[in-house]
Protein backbone atom coordinates (compact mmCIF):
# COMPACT_ATOMS: atom_id res chain seq x y z
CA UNK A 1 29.60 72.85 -43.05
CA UNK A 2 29.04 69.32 -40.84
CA UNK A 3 26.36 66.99 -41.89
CA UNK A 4 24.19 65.49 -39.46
CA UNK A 5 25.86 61.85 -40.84
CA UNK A 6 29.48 63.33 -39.92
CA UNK A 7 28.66 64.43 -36.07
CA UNK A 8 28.12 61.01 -35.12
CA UNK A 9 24.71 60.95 -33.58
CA UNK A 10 22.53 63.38 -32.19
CA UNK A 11 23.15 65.64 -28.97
CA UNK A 12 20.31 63.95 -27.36
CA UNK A 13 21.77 60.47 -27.41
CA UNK A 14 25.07 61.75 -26.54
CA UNK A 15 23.57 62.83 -23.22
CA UNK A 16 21.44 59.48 -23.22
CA UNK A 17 25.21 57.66 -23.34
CA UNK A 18 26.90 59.63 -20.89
CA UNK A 19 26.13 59.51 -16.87
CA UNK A 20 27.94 62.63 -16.07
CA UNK A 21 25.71 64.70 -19.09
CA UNK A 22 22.39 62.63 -17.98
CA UNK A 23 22.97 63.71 -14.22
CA UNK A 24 23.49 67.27 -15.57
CA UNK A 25 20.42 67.35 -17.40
CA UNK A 26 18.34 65.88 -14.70
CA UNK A 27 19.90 68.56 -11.82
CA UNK A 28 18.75 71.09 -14.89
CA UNK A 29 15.42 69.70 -15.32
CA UNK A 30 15.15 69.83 -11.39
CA UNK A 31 16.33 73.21 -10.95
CA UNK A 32 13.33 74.48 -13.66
CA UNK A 33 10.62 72.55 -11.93
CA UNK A 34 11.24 73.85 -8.39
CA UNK A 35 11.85 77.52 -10.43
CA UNK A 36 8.08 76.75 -11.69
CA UNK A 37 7.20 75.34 -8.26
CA UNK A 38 7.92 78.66 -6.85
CA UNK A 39 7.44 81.55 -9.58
CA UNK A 40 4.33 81.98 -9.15
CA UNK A 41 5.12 83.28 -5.15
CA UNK A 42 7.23 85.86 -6.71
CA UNK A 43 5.42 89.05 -7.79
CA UNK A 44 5.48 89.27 -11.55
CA UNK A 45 7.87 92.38 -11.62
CA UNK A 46 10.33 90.43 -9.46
CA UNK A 47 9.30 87.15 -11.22
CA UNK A 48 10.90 88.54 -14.97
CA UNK A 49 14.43 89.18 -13.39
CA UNK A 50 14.52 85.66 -11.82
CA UNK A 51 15.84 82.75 -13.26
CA UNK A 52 16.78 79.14 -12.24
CA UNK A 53 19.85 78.32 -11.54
CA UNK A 54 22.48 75.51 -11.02
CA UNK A 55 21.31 73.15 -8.27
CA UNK A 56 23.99 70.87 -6.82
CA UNK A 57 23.80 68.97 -2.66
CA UNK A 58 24.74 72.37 -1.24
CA UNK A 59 22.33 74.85 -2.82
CA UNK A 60 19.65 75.36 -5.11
CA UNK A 61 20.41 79.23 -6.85
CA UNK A 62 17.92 81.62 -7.62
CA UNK A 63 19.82 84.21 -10.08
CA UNK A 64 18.16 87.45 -10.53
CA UNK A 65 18.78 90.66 -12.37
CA UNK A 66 20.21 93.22 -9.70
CA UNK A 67 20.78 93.85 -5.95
CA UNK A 68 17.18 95.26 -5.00
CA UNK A 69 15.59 91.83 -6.72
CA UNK A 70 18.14 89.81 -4.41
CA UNK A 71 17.12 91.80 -1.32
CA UNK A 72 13.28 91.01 -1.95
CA UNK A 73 14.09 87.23 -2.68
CA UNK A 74 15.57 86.97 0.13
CA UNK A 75 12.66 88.36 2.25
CA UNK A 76 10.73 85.68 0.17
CA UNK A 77 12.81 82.59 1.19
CA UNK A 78 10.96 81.09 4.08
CA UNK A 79 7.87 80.90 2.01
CA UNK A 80 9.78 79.72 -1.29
CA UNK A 81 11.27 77.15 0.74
CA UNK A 82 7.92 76.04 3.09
CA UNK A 83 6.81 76.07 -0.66
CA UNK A 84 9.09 73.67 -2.16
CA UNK A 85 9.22 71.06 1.49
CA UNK A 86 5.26 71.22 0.53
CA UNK A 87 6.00 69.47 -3.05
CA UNK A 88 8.67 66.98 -1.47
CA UNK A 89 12.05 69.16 -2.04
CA UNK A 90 12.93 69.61 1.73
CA UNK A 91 16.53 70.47 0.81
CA UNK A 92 19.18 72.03 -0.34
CA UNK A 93 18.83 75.15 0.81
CA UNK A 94 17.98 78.43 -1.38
CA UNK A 95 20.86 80.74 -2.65
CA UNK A 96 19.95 83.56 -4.51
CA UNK A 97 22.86 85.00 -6.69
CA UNK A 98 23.18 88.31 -8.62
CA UNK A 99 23.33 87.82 -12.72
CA UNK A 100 26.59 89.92 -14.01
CA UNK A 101 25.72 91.37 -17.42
CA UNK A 102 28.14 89.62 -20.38
């Protein structure tokens, strides 16, 4: 078993020391405050099969739990999106993707 002393340091400093892990965290830590930004728009049965996903320059993905939820989200986009422009995140567009069970 590895002792804290023989990892090296701490995962948070290894992200701290490495630009292509701190711009990862930050697109994560974006991609869950524009999730929070919006959840509250979704009703709360479609709300617990919806999760934030990976946000990149192209597309910001919604991933939720089956076809039907993907068919209401998308109904929902406008307002998710007016929603988000209102809280200064005019862009990237919305993509809503289907989660595959493991």
């Amino acid at each position: 078993m590895a002792t804290h002393s023989s990892l090296g340091y701490p995962l948070s400093t290894a992200l701290g020391r490495s630009e292509p892990l701190t711009g990862l965290l930050q697109r994560v830590r974006e991609s869950r405050a524009r999730y929070d930004a919006v959840a509250t728009l979704l009703p709360p049965g479609l709300r617990a099969g919806t999760r934030p996903g990976p946000l990149d320059e192209t597309a910001w993905v919604l991933l939720v739990a089956n076809a039907s939820s993907a068919a209401k989200v998308r109904q929902l986009l406008p307002t998710l999106e007016e929603a988000l422009a209102a809280r200064g995140w005019a862009g990237p567009p919305i993509r809503i993707k289907i989660l595959t069970p493991p």
